[in-house]
N, C-alpha and C. Protein backbone atom coordinates (compact mmCIF):
# COMPACT_ATOMS: atom_id res chain seq x y z
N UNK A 1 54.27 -53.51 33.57
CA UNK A 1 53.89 -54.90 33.40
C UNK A 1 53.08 -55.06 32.12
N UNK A 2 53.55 -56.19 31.29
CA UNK A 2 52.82 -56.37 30.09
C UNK A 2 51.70 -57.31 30.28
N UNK A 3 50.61 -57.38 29.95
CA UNK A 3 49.38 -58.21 29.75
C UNK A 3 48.97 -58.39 28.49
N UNK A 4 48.24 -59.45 28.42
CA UNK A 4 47.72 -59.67 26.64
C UNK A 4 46.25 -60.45 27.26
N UNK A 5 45.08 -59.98 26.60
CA UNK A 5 43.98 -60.90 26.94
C UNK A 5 42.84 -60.32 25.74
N UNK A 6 42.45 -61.62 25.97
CA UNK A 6 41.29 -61.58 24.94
C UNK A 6 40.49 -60.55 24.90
N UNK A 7 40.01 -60.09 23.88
CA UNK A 7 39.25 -58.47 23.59
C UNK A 7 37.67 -58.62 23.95
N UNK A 8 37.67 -57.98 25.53
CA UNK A 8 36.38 -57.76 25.63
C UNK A 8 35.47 -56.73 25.77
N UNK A 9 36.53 -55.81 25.17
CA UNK A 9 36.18 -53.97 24.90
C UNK A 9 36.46 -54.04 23.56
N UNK A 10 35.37 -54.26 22.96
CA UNK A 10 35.34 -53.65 21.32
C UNK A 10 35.65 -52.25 20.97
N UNK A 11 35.37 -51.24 21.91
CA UNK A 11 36.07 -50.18 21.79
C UNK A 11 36.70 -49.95 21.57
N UNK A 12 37.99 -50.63 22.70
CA UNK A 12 39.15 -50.04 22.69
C UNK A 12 40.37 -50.86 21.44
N UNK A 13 39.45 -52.15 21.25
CA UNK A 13 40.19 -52.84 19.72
C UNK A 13 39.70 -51.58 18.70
N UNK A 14 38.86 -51.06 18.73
CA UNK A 14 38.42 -50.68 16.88
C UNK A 14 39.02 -49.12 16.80
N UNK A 15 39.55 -48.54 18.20
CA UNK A 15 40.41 -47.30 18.54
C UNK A 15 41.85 -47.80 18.06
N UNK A 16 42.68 -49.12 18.38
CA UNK A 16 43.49 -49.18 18.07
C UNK A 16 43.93 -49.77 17.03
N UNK A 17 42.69 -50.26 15.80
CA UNK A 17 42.92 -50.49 14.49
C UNK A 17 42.70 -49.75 13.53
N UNK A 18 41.24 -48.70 14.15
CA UNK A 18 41.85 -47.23 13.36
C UNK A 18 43.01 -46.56 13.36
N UNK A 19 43.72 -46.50 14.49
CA UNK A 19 44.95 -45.96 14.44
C UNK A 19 45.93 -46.49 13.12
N UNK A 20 45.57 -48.05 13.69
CA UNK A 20 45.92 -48.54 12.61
C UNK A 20 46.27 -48.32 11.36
N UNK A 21 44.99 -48.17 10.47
CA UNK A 21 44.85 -47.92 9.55
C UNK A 21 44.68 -46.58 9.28
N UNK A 22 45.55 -45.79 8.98
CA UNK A 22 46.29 -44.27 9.28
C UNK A 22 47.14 -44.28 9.20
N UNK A 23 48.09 -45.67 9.34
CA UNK A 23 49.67 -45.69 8.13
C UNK A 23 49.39 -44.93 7.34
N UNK A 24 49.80 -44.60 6.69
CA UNK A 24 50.79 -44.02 5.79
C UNK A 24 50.95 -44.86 4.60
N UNK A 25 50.31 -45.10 3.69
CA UNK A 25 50.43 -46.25 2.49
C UNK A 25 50.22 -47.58 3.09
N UNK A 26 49.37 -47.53 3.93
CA UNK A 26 48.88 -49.29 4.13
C UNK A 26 47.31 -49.14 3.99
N UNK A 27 46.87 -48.13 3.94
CA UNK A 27 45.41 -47.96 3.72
C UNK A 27 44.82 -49.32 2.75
N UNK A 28 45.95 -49.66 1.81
CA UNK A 28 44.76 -50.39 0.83
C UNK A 28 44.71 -52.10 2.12
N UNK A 29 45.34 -52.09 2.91
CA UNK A 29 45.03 -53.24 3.66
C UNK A 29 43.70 -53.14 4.59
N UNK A 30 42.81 -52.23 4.68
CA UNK A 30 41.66 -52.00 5.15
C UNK A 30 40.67 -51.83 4.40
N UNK A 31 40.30 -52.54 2.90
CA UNK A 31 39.10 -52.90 2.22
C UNK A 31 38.35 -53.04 2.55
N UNK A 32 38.16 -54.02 3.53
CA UNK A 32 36.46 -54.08 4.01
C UNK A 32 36.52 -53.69 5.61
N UNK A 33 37.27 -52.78 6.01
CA UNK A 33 37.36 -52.02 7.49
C UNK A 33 35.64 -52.06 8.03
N UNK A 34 34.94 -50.97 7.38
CA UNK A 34 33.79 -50.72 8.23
C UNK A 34 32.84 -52.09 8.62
N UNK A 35 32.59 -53.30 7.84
CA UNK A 35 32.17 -54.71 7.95
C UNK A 35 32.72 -55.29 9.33
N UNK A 36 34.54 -54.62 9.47
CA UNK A 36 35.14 -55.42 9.91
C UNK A 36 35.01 -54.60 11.92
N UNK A 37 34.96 -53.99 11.80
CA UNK A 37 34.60 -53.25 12.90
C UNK A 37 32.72 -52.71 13.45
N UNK A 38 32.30 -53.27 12.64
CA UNK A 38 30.59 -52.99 12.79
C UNK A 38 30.59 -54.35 13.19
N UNK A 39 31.13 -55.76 13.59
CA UNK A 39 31.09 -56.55 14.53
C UNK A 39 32.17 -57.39 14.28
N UNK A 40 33.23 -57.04 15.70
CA UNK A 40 34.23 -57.62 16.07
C UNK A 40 33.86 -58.79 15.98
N UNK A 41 33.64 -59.36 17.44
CA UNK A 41 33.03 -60.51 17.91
C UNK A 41 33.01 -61.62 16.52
N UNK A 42 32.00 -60.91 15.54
CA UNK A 42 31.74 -61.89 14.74
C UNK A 42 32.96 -62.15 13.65
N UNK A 43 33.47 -61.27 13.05
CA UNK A 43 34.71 -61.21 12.23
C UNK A 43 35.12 -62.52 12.48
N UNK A 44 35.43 -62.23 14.27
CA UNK A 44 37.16 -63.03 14.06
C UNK A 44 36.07 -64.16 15.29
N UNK A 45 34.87 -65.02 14.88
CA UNK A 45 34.61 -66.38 15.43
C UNK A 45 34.81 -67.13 15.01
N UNK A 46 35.57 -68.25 16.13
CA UNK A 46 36.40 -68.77 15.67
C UNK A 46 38.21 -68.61 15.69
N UNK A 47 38.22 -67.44 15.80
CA UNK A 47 39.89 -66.89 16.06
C UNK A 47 40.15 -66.46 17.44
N UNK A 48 40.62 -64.89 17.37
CA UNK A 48 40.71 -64.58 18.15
C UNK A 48 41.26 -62.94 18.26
N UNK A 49 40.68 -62.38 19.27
CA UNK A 49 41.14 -60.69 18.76
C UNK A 49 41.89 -60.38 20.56
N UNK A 50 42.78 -60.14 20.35
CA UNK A 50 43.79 -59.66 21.40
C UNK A 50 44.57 -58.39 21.75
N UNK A 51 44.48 -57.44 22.90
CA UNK A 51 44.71 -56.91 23.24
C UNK A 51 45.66 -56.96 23.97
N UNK A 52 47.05 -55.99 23.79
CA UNK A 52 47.66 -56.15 24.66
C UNK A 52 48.09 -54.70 25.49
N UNK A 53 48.40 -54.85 26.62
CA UNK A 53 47.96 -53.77 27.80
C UNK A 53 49.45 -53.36 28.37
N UNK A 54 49.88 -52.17 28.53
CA UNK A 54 51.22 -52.12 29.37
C UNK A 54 51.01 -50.94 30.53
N UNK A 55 50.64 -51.39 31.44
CA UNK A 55 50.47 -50.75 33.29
C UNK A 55 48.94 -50.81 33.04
N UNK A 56 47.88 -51.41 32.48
CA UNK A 56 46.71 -51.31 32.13
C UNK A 56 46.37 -50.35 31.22
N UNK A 57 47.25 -50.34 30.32
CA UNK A 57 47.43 -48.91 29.05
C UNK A 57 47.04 -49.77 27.48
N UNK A 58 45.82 -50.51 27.33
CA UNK A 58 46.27 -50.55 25.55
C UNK A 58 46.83 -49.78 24.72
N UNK A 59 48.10 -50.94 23.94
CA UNK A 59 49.34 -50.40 23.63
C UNK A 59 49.29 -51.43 22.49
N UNK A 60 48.97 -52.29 21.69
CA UNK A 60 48.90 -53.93 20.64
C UNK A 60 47.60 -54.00 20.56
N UNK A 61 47.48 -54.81 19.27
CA UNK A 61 46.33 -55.51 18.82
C UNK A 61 47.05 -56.72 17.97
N UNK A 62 46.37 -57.55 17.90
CA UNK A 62 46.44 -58.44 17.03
C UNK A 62 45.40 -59.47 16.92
N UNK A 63 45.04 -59.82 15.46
CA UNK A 63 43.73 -60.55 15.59
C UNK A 63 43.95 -61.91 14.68
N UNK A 64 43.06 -63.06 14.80
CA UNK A 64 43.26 -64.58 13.93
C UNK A 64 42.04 -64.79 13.08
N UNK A 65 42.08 -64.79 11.91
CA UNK A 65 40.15 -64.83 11.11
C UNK A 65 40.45 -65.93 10.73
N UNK A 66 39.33 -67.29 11.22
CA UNK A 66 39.33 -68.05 10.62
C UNK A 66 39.20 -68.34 8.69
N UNK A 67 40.07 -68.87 8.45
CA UNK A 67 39.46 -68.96 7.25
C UNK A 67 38.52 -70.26 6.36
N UNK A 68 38.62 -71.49 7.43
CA UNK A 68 37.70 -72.67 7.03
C UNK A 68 38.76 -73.35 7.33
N UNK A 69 38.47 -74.82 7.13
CA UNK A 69 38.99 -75.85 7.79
C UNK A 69 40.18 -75.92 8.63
N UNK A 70 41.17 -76.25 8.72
CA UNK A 70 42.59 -75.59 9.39
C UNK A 70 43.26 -74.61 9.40
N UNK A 71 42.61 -73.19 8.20
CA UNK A 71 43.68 -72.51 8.13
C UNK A 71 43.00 -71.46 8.79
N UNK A 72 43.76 -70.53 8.51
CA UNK A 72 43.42 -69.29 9.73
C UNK A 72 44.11 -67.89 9.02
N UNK A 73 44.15 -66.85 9.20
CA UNK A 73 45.00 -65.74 8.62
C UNK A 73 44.70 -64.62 10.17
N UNK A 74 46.53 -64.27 10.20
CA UNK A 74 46.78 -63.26 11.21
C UNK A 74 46.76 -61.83 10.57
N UNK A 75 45.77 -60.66 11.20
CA UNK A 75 45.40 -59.63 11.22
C UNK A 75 45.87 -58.60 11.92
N UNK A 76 46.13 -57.50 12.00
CA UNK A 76 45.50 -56.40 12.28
C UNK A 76 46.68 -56.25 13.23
N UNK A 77 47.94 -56.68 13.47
CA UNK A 77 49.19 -56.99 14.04
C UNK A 77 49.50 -55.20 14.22
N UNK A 78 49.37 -54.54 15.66
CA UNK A 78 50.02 -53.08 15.58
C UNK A 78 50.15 -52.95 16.77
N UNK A 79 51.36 -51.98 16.97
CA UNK A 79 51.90 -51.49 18.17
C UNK A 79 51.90 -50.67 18.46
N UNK A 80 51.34 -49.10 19.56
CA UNK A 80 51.82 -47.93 18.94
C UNK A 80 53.35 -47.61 18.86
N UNK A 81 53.23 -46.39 18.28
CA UNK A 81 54.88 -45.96 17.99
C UNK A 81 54.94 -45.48 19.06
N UNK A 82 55.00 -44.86 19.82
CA UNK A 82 55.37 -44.99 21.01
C UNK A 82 55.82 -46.19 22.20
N UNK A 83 55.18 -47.82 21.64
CA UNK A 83 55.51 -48.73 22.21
C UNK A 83 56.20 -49.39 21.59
N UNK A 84 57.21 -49.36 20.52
CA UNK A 84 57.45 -50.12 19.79
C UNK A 84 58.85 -50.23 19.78
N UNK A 85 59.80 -51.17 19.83
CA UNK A 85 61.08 -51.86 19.70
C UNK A 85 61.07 -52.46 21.36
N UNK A 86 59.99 -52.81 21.99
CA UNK A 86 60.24 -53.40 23.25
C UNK A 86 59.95 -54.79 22.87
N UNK A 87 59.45 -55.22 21.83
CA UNK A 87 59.43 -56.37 21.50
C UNK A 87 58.02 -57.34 21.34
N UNK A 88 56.96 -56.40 21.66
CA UNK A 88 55.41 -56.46 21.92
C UNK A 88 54.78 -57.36 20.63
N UNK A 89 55.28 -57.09 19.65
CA UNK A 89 55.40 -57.60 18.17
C UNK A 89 55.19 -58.81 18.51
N UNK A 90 56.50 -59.53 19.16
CA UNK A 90 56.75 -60.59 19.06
C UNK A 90 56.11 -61.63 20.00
N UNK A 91 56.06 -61.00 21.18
CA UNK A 91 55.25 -61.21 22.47
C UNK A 91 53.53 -62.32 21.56
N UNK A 92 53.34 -60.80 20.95
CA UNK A 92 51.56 -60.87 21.03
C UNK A 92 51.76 -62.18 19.60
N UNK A 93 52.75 -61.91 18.53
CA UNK A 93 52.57 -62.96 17.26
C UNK A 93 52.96 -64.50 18.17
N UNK A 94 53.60 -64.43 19.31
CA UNK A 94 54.09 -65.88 19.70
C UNK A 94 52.75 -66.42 20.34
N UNK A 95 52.07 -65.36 20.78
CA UNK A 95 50.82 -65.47 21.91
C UNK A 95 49.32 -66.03 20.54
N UNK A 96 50.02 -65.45 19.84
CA UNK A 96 48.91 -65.74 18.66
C UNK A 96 48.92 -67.19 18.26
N UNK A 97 50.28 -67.11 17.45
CA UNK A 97 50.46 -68.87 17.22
C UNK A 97 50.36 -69.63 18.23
N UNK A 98 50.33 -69.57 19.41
CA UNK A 98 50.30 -70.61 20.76
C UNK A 98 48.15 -70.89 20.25
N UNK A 99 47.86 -69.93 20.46
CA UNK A 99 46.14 -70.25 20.21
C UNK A 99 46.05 -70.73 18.77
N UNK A 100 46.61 -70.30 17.72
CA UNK A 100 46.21 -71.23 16.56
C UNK A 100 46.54 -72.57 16.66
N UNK A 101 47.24 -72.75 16.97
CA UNK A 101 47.60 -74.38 17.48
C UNK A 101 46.23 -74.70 18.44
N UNK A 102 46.25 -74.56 19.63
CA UNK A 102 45.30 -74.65 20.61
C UNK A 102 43.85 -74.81 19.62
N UNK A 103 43.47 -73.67 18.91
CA UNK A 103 42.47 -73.89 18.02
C UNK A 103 42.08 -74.70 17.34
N UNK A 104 43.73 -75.70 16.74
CA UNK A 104 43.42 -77.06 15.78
C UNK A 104 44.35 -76.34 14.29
N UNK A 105 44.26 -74.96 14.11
CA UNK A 105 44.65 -74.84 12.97
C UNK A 105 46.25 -75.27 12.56
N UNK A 106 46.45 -75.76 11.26
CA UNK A 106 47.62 -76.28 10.89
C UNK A 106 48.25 -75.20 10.21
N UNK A 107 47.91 -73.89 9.56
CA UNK A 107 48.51 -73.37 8.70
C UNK A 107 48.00 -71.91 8.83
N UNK A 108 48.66 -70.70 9.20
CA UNK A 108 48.42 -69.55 9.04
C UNK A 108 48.91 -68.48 8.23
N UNK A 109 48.38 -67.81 8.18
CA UNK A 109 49.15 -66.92 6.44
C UNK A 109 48.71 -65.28 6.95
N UNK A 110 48.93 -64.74 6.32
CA UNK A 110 49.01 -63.04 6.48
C UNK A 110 49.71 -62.47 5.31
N UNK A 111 49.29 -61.02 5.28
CA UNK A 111 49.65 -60.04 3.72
C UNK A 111 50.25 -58.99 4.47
N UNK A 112 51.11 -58.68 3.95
CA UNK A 112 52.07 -57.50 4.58
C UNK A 112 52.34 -56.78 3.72
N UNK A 113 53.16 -55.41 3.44
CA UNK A 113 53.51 -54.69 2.59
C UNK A 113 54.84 -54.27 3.02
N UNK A 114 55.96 -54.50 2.65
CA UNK A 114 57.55 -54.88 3.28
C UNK A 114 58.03 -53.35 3.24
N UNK A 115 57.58 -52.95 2.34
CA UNK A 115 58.08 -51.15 1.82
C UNK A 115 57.27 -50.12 3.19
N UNK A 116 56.42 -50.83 3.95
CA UNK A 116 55.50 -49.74 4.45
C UNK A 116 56.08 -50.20 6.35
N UNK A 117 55.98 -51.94 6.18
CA UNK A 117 56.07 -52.73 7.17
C UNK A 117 57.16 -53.25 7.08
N UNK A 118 58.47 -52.58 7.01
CA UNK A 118 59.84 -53.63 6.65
C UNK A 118 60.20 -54.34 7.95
N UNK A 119 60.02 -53.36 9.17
CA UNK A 119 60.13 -54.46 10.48
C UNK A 119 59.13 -55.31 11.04
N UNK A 120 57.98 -55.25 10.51
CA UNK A 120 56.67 -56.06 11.01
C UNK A 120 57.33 -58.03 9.28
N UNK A 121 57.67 -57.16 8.82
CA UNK A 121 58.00 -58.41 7.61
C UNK A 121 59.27 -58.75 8.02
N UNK A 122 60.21 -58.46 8.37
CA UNK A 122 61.38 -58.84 9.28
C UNK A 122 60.87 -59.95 10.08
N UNK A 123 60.48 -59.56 11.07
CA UNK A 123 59.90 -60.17 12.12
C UNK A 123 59.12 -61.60 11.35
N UNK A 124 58.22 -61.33 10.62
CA UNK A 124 57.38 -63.03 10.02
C UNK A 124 58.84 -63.70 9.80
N UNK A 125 59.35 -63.16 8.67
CA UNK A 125 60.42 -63.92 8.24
C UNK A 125 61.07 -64.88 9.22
N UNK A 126 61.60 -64.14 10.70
CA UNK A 126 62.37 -64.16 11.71
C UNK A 126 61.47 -65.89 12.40
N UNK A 127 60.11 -65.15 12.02
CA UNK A 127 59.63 -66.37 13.19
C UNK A 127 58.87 -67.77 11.89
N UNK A 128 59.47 -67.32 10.88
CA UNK A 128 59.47 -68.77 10.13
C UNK A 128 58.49 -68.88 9.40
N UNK A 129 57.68 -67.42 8.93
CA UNK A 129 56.86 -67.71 7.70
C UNK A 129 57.66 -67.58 6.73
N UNK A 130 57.07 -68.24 5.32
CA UNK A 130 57.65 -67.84 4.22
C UNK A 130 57.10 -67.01 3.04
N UNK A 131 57.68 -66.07 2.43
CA UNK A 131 56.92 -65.70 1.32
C UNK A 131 56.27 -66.85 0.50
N UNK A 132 54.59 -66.34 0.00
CA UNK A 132 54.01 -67.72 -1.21
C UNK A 132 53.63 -66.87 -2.08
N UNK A 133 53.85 -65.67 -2.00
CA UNK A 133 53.02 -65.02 -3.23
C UNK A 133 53.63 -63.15 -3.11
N UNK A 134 53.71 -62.54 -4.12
CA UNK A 134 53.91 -61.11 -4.16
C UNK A 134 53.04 -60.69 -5.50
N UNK A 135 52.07 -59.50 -4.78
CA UNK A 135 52.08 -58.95 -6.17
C UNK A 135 51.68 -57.51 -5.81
N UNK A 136 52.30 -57.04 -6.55
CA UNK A 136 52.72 -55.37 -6.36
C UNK A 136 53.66 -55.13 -5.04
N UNK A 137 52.65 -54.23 -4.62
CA UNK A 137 53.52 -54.07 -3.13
C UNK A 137 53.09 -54.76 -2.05
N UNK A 138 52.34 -55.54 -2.22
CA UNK A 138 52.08 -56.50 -0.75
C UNK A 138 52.53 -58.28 -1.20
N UNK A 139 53.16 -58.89 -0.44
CA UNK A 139 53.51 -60.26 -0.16
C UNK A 139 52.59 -60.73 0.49
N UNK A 140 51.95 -62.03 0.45
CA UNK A 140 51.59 -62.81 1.49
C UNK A 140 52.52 -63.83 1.69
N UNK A 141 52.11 -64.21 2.99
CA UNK A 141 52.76 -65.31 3.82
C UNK A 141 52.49 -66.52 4.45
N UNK A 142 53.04 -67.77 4.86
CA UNK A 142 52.53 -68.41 5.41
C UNK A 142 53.52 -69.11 6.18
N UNK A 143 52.47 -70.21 6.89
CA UNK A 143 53.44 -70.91 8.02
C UNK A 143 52.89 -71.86 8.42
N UNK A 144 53.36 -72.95 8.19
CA UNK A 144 52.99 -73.93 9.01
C UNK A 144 53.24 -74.27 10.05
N UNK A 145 52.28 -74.80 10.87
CA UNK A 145 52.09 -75.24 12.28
C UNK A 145 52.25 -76.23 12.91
């Protein structure tokens, strides 16, 4: 059984965004990591940091940082490899945009790296962001709401 609920074990979020960040050439997407994990809670007020659970197993993360007035930027989007092509991706990004709406925000955006993340950038594409910007190896994205 899959579950998704709001992160009220900072633990077990900052276990599964270190994992995270341990790609393999996505490192430069964790610049200000230690800020960002020396307080959850506060990061993402205002958003939202989500866990998602399979038989009571965290298995997803995904998080929303406000960025000021309507907009918002989606974070920290991971599955383990071990959980991954069941569709959890999509689950937790639909579960995401349902609360940015709910939140008020009109417009969300995110930075990906397509060479590192070609099925996590598949997937935006799929659910209707568009590229607004590339430079080097990371794209950002956006979407309106």
């Amino acid at each position: 059984m899959l579950e998704i609920r709001d992160c009220n074990d900072y633990e077990t979020a900052k276990a599964l965004i270190l994992e995270y960040s341990k790609i393999k050439g996505a490192e430069s997407c964790f610049v200000s990591l230690d800020k960002e994990l020396a307080d959850l809670g506060s990061f993402y007020e205002g958003g939202a940091l989500l866990i998602c659970y399979e038989q009571g197993i965290p298995v997803a993360t995904v998080a929303l940082k406000k960025l000021g007035g309507t907009s918002a930027e989606v974070k920290r989007l991971y599955v383990k490899p071990e959980c991954r092509g069941k569709g959890y991706a999509r689950i937790l990004l639909e579960e995401l945009l349902s609360r940015c709406k709910d939140l008020g925000f009109k417009e969300v955006s995110l930075t990906t790296k397509p060479e590192i993340m070609g099925i996590a950038h598949a997937l935006y594409k799929k659910m209707g962001f568009e590229e607004s910007e590339r430079s080097g190896d990371t794209v950002s994205m956006k979407l309106v709401l």
